[in-house]
C-alpha atoms as a PDB file:
ATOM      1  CA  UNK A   1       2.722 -17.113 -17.815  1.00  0.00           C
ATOM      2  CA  UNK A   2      -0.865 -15.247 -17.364  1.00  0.00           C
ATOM      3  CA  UNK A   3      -0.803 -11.525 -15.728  1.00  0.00           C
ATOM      4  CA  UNK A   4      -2.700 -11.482 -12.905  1.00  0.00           C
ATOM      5  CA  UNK A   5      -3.544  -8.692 -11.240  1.00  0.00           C
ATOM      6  CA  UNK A   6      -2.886 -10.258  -7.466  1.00  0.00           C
ATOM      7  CA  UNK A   7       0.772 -11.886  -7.112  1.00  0.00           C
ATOM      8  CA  UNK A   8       2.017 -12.109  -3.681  1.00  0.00           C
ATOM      9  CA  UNK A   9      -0.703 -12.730  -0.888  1.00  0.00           C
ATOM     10  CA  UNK A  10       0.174 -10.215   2.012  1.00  0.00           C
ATOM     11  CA  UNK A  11       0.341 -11.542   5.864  1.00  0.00           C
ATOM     12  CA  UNK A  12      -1.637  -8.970   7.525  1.00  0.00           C
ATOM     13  CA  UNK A  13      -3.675  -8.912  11.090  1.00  0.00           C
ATOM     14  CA  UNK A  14      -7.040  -9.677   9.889  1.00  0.00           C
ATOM     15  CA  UNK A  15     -10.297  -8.416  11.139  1.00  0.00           C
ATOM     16  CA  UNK A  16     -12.859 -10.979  10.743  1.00  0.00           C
ATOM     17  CA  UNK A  17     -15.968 -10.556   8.333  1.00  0.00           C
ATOM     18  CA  UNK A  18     -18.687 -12.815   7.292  1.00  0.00           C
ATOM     19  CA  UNK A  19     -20.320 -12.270   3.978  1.00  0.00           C
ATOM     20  CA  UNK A  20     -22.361 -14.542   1.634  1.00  0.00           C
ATOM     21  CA  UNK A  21     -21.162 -15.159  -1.874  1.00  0.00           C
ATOM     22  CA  UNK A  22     -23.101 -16.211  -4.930  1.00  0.00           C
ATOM     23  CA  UNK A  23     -22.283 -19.412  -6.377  1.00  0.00           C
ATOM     24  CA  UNK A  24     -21.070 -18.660  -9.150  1.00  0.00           C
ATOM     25  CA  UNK A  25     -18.203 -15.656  -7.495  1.00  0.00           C
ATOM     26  CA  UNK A  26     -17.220 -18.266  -5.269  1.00  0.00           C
ATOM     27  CA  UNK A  27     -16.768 -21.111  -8.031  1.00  0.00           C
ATOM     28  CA  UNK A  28     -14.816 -17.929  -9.860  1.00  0.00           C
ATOM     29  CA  UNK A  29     -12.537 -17.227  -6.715  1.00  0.00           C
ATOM     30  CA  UNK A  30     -11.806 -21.099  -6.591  1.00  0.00           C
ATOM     31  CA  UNK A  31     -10.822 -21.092 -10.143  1.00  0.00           C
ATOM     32  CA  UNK A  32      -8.829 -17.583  -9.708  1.00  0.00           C
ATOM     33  CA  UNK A  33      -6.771 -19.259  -6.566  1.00  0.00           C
ATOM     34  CA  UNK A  34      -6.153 -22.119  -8.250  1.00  0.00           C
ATOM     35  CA  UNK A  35      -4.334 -20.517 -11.348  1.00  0.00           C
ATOM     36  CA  UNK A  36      -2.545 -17.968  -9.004  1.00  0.00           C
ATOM     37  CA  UNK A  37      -1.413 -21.000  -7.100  1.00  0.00           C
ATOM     38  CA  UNK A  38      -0.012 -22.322 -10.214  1.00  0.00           C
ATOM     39  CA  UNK A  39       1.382 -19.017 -11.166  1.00  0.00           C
ATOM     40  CA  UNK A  40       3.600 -18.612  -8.500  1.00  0.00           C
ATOM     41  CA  UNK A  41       4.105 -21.720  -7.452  1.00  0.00           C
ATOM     42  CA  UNK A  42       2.537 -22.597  -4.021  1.00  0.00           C
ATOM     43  CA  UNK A  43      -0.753 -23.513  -2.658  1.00  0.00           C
ATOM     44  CA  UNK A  44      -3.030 -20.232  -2.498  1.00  0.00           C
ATOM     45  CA  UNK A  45      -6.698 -20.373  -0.251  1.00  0.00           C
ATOM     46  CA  UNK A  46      -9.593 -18.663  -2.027  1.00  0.00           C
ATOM     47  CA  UNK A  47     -10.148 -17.074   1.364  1.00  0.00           C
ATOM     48  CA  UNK A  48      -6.716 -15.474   1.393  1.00  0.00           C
ATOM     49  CA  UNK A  49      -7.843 -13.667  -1.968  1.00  0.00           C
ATOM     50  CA  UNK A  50     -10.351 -11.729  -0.904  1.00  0.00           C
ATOM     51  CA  UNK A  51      -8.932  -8.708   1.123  1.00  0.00           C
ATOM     52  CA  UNK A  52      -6.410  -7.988  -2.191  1.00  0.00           C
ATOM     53  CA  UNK A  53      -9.185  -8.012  -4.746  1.00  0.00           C
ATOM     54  CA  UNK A  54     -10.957  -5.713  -2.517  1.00  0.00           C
ATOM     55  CA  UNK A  55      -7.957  -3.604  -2.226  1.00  0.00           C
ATOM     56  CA  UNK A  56      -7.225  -3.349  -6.024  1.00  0.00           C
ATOM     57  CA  UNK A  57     -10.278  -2.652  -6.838  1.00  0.00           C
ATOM     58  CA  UNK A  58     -10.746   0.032  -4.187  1.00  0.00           C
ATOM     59  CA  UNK A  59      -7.629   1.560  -5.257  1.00  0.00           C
ATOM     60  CA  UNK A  60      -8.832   1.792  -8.768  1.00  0.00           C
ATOM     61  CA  UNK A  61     -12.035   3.332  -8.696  1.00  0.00           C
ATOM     62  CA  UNK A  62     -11.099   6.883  -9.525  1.00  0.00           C
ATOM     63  CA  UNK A  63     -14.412   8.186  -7.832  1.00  0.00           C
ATOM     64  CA  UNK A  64     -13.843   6.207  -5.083  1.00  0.00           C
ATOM     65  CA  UNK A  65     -10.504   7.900  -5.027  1.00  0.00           C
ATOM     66  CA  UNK A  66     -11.318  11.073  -5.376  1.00  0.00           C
ATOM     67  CA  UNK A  67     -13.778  11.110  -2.429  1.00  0.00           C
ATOM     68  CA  UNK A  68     -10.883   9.984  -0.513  1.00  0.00           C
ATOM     69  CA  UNK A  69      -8.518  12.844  -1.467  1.00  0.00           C
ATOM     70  CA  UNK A  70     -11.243  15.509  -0.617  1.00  0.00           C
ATOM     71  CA  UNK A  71     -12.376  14.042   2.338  1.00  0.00           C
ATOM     72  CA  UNK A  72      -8.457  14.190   3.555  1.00  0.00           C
ATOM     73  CA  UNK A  73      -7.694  18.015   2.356  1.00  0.00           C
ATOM     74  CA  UNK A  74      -7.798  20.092   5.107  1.00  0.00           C
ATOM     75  CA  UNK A  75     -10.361  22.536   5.509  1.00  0.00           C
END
């Protein structure tokens, strides 16, 4: 079985956003639904992927991180 990075799809209240995608990233988010649908077993919408990617890789930018944690210290 292939380690993905996403497992579980969250059910959250969504704010809606529009955004354009190249070709080619959408063809790739197609292709990455469709073997995380297979991976765990159920039916996953390209769509649904998007807010977790942008999550993760929010989450693992350590100067994107680090930003946050000064911006939160108190002064």
């Amino acid at each position: 079985m292939e380690k993905l990075k996403l497992s579980a799809i969250p059910d959250d209240k969504p704010i809606k956003l529009t955004v354009e995608l190249p070709a080619a990233v959408h063809q790739d988010l197609i292709a990455y639904a469709e073997l995380l649908g297979r991976t765990i077993g159920q039916v996953v919408e390209p769509t649904k992927l998007v807010p977790p990617m942008l999550a993760r890789f929010m989450s693992t930018d350590r100067a994107f991180s680090r930003v946050r944690r000064e911006k939160r210290k108190p002064s």
